[in-house]
N, C-alpha and C. Protein backbone atom coordinates (compact mmCIF):
# COMPACT_ATOMS: atom_id res chain seq x y z
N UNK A 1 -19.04 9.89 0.46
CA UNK A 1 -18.37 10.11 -0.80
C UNK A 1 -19.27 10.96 -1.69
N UNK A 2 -18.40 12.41 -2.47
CA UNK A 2 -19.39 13.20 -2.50
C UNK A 2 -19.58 12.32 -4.57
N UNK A 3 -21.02 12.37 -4.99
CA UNK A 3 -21.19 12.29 -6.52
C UNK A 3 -20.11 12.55 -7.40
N UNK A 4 -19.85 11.38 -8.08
CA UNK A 4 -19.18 12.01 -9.34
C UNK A 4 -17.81 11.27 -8.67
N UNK A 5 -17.06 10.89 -7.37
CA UNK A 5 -16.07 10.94 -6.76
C UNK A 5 -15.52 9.49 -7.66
N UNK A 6 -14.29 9.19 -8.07
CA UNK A 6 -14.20 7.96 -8.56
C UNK A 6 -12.82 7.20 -7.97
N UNK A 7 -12.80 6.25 -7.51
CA UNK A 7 -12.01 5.32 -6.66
C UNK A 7 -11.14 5.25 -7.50
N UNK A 8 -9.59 4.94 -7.11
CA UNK A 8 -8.75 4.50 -8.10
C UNK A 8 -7.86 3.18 -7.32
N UNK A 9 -6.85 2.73 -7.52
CA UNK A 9 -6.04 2.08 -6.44
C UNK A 9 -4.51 2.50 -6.86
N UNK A 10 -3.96 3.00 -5.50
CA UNK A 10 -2.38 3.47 -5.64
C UNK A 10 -1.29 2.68 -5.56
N UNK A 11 -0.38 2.62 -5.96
CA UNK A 11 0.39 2.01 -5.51
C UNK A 11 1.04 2.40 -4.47
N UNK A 12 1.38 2.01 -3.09
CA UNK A 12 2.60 2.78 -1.98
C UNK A 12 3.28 1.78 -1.78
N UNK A 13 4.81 2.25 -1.31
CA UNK A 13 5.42 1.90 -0.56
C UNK A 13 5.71 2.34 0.49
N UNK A 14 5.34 1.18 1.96
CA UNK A 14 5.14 1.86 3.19
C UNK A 14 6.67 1.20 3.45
N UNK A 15 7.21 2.05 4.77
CA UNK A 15 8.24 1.66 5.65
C UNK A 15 7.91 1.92 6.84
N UNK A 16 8.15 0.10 7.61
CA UNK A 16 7.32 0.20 8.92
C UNK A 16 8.81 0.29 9.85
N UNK A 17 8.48 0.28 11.06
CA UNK A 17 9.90 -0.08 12.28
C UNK A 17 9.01 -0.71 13.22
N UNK A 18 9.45 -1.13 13.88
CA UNK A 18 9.57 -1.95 14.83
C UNK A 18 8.12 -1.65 16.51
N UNK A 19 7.40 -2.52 16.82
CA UNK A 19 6.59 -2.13 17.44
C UNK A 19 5.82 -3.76 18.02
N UNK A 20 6.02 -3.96 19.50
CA UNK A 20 5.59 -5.22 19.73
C UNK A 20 4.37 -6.11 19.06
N UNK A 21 4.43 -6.76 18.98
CA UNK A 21 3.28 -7.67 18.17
C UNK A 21 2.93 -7.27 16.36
N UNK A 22 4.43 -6.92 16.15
CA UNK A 22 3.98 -6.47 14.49
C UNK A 22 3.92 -7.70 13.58
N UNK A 23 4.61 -8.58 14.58
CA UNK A 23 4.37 -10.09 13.31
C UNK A 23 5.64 -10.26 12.54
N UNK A 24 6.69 -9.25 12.90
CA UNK A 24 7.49 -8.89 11.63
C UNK A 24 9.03 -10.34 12.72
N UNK A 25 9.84 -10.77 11.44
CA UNK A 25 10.65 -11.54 12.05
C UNK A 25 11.21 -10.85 13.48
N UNK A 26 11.74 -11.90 14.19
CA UNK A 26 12.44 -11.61 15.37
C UNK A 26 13.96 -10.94 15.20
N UNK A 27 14.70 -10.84 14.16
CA UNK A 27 15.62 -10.24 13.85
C UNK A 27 15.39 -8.81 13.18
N UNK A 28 14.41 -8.68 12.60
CA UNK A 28 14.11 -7.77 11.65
C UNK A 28 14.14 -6.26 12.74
N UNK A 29 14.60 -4.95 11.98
CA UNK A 29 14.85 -4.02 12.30
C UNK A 29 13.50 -3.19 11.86
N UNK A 30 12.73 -3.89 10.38
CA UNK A 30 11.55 -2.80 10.20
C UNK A 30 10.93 -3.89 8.68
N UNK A 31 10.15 -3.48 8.20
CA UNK A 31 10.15 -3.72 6.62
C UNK A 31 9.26 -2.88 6.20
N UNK A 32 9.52 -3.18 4.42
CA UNK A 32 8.97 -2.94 3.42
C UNK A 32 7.71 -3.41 3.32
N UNK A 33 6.94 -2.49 2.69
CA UNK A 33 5.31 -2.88 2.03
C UNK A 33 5.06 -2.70 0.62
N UNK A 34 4.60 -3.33 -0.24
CA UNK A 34 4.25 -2.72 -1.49
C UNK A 34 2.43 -3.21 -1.02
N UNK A 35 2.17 -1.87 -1.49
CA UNK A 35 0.67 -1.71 -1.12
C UNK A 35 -0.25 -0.99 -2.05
N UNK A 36 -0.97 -2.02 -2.32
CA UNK A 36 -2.10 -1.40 -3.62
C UNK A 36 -3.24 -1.00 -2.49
N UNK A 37 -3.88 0.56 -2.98
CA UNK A 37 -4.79 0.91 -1.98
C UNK A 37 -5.80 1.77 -2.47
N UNK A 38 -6.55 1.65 -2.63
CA UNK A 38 -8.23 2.77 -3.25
C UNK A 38 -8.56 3.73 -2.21
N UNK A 39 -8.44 4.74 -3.16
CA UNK A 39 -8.91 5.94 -2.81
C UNK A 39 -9.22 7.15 -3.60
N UNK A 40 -10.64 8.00 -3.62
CA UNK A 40 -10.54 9.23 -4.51
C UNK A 40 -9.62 9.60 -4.94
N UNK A 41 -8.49 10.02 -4.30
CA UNK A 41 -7.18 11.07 -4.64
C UNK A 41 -5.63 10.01 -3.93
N UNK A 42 -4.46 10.11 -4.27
CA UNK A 42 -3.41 9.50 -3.12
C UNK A 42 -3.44 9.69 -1.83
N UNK A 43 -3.88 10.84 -1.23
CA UNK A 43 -3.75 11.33 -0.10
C UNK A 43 -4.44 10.04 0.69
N UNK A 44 -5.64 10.53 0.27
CA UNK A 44 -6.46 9.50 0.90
C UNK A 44 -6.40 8.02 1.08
N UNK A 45 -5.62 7.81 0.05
CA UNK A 45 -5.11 6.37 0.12
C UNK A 45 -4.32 6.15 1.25
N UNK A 46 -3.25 6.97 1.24
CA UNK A 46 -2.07 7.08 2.01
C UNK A 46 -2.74 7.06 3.32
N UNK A 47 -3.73 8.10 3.68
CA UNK A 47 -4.76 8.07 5.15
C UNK A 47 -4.83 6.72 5.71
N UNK A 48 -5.92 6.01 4.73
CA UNK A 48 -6.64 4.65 4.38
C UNK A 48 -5.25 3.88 5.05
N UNK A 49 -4.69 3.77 4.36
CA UNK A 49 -3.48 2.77 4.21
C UNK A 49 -2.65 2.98 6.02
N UNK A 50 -2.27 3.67 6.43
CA UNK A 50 -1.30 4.21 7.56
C UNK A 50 -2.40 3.84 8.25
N UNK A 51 -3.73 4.68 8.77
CA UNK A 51 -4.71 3.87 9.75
C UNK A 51 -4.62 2.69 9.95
N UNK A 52 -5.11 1.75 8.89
CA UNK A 52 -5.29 0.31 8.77
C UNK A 52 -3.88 -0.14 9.44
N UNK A 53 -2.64 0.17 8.94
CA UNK A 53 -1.55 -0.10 9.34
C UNK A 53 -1.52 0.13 10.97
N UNK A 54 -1.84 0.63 11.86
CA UNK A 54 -2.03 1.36 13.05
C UNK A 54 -2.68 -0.03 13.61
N UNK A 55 -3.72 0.23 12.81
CA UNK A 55 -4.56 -1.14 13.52
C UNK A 55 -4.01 -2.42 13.86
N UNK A 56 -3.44 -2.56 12.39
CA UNK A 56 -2.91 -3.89 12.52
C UNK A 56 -1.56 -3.87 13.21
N UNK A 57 -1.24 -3.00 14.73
CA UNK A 57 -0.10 -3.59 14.82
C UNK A 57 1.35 -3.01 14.39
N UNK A 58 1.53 -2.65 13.66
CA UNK A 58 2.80 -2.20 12.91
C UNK A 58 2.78 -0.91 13.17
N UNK A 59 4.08 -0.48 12.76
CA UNK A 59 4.36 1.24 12.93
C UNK A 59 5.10 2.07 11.71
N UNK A 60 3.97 2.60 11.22
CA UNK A 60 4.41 3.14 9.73
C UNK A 60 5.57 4.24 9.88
N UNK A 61 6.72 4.27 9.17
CA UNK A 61 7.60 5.58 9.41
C UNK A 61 7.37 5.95 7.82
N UNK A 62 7.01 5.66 6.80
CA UNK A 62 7.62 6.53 5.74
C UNK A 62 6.35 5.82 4.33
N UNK A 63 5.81 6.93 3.45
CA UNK A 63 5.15 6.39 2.73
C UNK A 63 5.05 7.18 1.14
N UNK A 64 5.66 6.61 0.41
CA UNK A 64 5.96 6.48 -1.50
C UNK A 64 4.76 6.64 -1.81
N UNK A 65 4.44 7.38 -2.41
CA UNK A 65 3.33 7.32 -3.97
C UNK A 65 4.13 6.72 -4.80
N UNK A 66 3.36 5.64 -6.08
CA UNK A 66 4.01 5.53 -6.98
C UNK A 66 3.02 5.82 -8.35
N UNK A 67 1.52 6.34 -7.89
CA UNK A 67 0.09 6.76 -8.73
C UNK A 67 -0.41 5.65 -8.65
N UNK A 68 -1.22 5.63 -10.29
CA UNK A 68 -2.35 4.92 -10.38
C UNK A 68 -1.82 4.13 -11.28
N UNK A 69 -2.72 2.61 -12.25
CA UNK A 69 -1.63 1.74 -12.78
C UNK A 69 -2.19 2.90 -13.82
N UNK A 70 -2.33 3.57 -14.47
CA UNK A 70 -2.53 4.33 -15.96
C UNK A 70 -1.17 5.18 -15.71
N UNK A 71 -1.08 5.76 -14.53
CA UNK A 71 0.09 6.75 -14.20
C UNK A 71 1.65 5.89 -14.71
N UNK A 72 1.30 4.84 -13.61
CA UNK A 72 2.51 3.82 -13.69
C UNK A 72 3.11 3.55 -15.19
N UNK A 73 1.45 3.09 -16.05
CA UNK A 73 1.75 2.86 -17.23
C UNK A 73 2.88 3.49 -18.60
N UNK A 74 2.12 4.67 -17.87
CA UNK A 74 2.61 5.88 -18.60
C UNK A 74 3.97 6.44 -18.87
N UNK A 75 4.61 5.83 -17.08
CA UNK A 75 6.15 6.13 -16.91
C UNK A 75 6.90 5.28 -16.97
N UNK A 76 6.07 3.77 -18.04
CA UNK A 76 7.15 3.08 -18.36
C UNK A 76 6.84 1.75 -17.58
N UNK A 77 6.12 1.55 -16.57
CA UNK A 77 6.16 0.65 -15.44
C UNK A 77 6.00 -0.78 -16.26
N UNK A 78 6.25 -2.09 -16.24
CA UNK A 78 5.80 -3.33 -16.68
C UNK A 78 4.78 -3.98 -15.76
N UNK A 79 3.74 -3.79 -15.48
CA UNK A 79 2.37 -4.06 -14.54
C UNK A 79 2.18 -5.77 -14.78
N UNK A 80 2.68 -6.72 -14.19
CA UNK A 80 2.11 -8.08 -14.89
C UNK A 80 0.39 -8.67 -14.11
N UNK A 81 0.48 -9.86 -14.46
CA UNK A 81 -1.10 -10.20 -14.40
C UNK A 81 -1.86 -10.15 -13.21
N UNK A 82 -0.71 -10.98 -12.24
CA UNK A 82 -0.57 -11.14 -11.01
C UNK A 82 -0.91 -9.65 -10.23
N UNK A 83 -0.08 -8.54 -10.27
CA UNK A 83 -0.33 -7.31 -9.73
C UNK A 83 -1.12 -6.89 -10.11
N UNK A 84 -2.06 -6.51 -11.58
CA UNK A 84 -3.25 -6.11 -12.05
C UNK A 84 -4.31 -6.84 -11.45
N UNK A 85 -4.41 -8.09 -10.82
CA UNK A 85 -5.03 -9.21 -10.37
C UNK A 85 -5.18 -8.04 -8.79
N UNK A 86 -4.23 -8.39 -8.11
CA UNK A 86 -4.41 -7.20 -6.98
C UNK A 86 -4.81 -6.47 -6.88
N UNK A 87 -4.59 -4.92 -7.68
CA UNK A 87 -5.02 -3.31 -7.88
C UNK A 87 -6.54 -3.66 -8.07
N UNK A 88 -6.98 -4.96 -9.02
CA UNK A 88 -8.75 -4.90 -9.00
C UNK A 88 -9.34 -5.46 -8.18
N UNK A 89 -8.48 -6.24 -7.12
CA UNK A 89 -9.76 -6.41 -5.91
C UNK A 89 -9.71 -5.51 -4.80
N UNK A 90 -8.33 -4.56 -4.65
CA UNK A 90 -8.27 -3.71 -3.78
C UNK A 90 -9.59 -2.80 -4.16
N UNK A 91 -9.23 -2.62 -5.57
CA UNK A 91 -11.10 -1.30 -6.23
C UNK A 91 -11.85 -2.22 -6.08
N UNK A 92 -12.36 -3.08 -6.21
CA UNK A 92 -13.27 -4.11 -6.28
C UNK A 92 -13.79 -3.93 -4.40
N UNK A 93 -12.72 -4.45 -3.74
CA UNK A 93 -13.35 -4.17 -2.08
C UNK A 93 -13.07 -3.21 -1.65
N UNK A 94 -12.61 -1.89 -1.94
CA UNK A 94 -12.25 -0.24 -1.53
C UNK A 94 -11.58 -0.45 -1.06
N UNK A 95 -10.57 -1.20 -0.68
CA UNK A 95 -9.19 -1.79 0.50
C UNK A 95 -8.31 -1.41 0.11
N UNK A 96 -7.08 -2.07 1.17
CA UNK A 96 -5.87 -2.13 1.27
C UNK A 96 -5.34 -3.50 0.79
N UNK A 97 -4.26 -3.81 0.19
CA UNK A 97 -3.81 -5.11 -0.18
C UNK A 97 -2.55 -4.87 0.10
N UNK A 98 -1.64 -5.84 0.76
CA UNK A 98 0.00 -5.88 1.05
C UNK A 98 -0.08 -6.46 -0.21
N UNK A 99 0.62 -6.39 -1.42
CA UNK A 99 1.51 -7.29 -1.75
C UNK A 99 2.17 -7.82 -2.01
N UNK A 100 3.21 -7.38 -1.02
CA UNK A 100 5.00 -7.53 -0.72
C UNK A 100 5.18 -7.18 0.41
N UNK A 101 5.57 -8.16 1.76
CA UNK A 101 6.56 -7.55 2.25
C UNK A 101 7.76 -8.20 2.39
N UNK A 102 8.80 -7.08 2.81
CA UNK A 102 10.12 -7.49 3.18
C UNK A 102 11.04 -6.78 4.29
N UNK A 103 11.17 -7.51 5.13
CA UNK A 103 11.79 -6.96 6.01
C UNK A 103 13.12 -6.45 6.29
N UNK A 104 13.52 -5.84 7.09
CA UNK A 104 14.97 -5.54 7.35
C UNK A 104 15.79 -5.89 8.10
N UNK A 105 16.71 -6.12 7.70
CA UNK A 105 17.83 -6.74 8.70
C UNK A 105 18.64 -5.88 9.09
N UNK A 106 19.51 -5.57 10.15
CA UNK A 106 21.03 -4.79 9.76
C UNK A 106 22.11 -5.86 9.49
């Protein structure tokens, strides 16, 4: 990480499908992620975030920026304690945090 570089945490929404051992219900067609994730810039988050996802199993098809919580703030978002509670340990441990998922049914 080059000097000066400063961590933020993003918000994404990932959309996974279907891939043996994802953990995800036995009916389920795919799910939803809401995912707080640190990184210099989004991109990188988005990187961060889809790898980890890889790892663990699952199979990412599709991934939302929604910014940073100042961004969020800005466009109105209602951020409560609970989710601000999240976004600072994701910066706090440079991570990834699920926290939401929901799956799909047809």
């Amino acid at each position: 990480m080059s000097e000066g570089s400063k961590q933020q945490v993003y918000t994404l929404m990932v959309e996974v499908g279907r891939k043996p051992g994802d953990g995800l219900p036995d009916k389920a067609t795919g799910a939803a992620l809401m995912i707080y994730a640190s990184g210099v810039d989004e991109a990188e988050a988005v990187r961060e975030t889809v790898a980890i996802l890889k790892q663990a199993d699952l199979a990412p098809l599709d991934v939302s920026g929604y910014g940073t919580l100042e961004e969020r703030l800005v466009a109105g978002d209602e951020i409560d304690t609970e989710e601000r509670d999240l976004m600072a340990r994701a910066l706090a441990e440079n991570s990834v945090v699920v926290a939401q998922m929901t799956p799909f049914f047809d």
